[in-house]
C-alpha atoms as a PDB file:
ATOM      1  CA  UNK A   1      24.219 -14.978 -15.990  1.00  0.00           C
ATOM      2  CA  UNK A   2      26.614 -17.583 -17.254  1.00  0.00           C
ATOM      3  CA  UNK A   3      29.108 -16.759 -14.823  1.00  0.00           C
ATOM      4  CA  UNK A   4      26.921 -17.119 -11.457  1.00  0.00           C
ATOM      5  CA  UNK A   5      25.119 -20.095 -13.074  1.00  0.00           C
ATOM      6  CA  UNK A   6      28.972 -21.649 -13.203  1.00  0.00           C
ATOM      7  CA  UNK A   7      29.971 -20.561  -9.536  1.00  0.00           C
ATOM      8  CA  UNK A   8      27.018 -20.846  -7.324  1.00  0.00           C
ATOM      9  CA  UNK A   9      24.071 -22.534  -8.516  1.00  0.00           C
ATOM     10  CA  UNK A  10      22.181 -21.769  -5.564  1.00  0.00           C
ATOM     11  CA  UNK A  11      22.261 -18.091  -5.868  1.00  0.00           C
ATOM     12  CA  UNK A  12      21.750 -18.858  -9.836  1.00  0.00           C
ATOM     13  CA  UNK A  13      18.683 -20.342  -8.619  1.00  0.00           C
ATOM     14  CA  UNK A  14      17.282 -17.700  -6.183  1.00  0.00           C
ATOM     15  CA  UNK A  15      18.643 -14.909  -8.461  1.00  0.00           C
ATOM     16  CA  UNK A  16      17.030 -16.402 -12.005  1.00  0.00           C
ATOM     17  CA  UNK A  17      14.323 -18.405 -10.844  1.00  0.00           C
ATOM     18  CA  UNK A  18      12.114 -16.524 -13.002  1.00  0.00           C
ATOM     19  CA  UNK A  19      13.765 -16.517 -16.312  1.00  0.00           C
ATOM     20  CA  UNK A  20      14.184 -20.430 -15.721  1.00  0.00           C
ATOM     21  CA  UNK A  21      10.663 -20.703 -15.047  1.00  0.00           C
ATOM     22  CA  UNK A  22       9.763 -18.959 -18.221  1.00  0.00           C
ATOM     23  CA  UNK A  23      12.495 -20.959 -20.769  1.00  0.00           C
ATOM     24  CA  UNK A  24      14.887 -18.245 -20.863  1.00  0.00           C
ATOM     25  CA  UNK A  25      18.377 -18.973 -21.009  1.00  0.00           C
ATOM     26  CA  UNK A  26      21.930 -16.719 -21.644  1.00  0.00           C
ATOM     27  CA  UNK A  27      21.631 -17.773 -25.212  1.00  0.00           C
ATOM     28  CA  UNK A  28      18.146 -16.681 -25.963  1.00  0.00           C
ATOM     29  CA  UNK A  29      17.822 -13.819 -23.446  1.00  0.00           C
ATOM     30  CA  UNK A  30      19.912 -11.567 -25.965  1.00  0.00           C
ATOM     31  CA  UNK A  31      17.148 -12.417 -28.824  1.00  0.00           C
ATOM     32  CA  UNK A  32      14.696 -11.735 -26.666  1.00  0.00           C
ATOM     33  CA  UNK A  33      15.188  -7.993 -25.734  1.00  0.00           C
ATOM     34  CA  UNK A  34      16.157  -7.505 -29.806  1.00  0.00           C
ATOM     35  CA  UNK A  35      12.680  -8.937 -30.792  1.00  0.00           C
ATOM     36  CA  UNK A  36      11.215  -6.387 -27.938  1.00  0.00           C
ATOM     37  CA  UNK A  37      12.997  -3.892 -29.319  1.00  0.00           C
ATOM     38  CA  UNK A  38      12.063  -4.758 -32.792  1.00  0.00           C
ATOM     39  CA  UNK A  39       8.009  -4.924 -31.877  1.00  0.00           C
ATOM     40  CA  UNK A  40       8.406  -1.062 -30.333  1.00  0.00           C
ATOM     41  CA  UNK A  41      10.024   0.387 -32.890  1.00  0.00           C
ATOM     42  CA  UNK A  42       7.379  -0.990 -35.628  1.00  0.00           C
ATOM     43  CA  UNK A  43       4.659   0.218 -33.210  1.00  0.00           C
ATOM     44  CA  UNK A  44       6.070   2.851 -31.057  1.00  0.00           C
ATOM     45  CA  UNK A  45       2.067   4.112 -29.986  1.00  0.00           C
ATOM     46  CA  UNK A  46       1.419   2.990 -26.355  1.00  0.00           C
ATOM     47  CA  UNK A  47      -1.211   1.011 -26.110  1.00  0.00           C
ATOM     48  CA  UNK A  48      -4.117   2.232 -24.149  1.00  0.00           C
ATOM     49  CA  UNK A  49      -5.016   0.601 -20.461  1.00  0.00           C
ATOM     50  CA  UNK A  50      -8.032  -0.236 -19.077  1.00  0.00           C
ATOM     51  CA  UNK A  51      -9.220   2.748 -16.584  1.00  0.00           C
ATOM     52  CA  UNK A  52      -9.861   0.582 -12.858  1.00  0.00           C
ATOM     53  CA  UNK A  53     -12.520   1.528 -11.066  1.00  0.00           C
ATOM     54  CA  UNK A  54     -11.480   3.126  -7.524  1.00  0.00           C
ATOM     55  CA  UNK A  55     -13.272   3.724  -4.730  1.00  0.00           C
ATOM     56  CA  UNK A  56     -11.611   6.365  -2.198  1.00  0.00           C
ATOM     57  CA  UNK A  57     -11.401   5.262   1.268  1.00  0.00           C
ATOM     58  CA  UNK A  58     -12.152   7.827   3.645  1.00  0.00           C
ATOM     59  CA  UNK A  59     -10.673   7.129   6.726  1.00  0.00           C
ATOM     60  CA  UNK A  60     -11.453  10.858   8.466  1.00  0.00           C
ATOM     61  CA  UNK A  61     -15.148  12.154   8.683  1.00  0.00           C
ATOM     62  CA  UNK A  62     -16.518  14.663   6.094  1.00  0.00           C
ATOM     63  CA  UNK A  63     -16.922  18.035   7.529  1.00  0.00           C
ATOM     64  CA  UNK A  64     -20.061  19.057   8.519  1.00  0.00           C
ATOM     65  CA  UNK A  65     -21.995  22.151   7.410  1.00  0.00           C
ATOM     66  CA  UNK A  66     -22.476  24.975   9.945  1.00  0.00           C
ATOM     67  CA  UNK A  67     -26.204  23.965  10.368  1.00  0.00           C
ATOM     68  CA  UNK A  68     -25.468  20.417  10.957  1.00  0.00           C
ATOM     69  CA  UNK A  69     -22.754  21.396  13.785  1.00  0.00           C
ATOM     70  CA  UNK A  70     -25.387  23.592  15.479  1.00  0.00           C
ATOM     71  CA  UNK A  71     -27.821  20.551  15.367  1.00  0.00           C
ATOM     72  CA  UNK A  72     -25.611  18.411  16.430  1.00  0.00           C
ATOM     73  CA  UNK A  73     -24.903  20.598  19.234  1.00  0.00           C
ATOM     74  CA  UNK A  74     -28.540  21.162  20.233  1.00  0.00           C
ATOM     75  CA  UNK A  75     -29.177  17.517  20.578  1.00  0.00           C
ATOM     76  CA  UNK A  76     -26.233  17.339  22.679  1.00  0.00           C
ATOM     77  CA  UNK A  77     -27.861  20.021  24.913  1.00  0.00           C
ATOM     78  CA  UNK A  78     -31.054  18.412  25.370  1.00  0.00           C
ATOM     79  CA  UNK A  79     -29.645  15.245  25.834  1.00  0.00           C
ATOM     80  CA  UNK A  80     -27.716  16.478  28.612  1.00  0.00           C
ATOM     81  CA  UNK A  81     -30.806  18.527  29.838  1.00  0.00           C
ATOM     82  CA  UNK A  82     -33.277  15.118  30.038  1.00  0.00           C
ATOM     83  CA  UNK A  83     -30.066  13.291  31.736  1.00  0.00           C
ATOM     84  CA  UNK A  84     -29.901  16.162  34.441  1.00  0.00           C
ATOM     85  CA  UNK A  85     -33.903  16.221  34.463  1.00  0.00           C
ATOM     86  CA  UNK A  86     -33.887  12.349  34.715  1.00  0.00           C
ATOM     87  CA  UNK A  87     -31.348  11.939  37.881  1.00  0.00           C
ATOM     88  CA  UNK A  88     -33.133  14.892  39.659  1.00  0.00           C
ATOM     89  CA  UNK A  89     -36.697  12.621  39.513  1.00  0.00           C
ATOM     90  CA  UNK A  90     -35.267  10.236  41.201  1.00  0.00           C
END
């Protein structure tokens, strides 16, 4: 950190932006990962997460049940069958 923060402070500055941002330097960036350390080893339990609720996009239909596929398939027929009955009526 010192070293590219002495030879290019540009990339020191894309690079660390962050850990500027927050106050953290080379000199206290060693004391903080100790005191992180420190905090999981006097409480090494995870602590729980909130659960998210989800909801599951469904970008393909559900399938059908045999029924509805005939159904859907008789309306189709008589559909057709009015269509045919229409263009012959006129």
């Amino acid at each position: 950190m010192r070293k590219l923060q002495d030879e290019d402070e540009d990339a020191f500055k894309k690079q660390f932006s962050r850990f500027t941002k927050e106050g953290l330097t080379a000199d206290n960036l060693e004391e903080m990962y100790k005191k992180g350390h420190a905090s999981i080893r006097s409480n090494p339990e995870p602590k729980a997460k909130a659960t998210k609720e989800v909801k599951v996009k469904r970008w393909n239909r559900a399938k059908m049940t045999k029924a509805q596929r005939e159904d859907s398939v008789k309306q189709k027929k008589e559909a057709y069958m009015r269509k045919l009955k229409a263009d012959d009526d006129e």
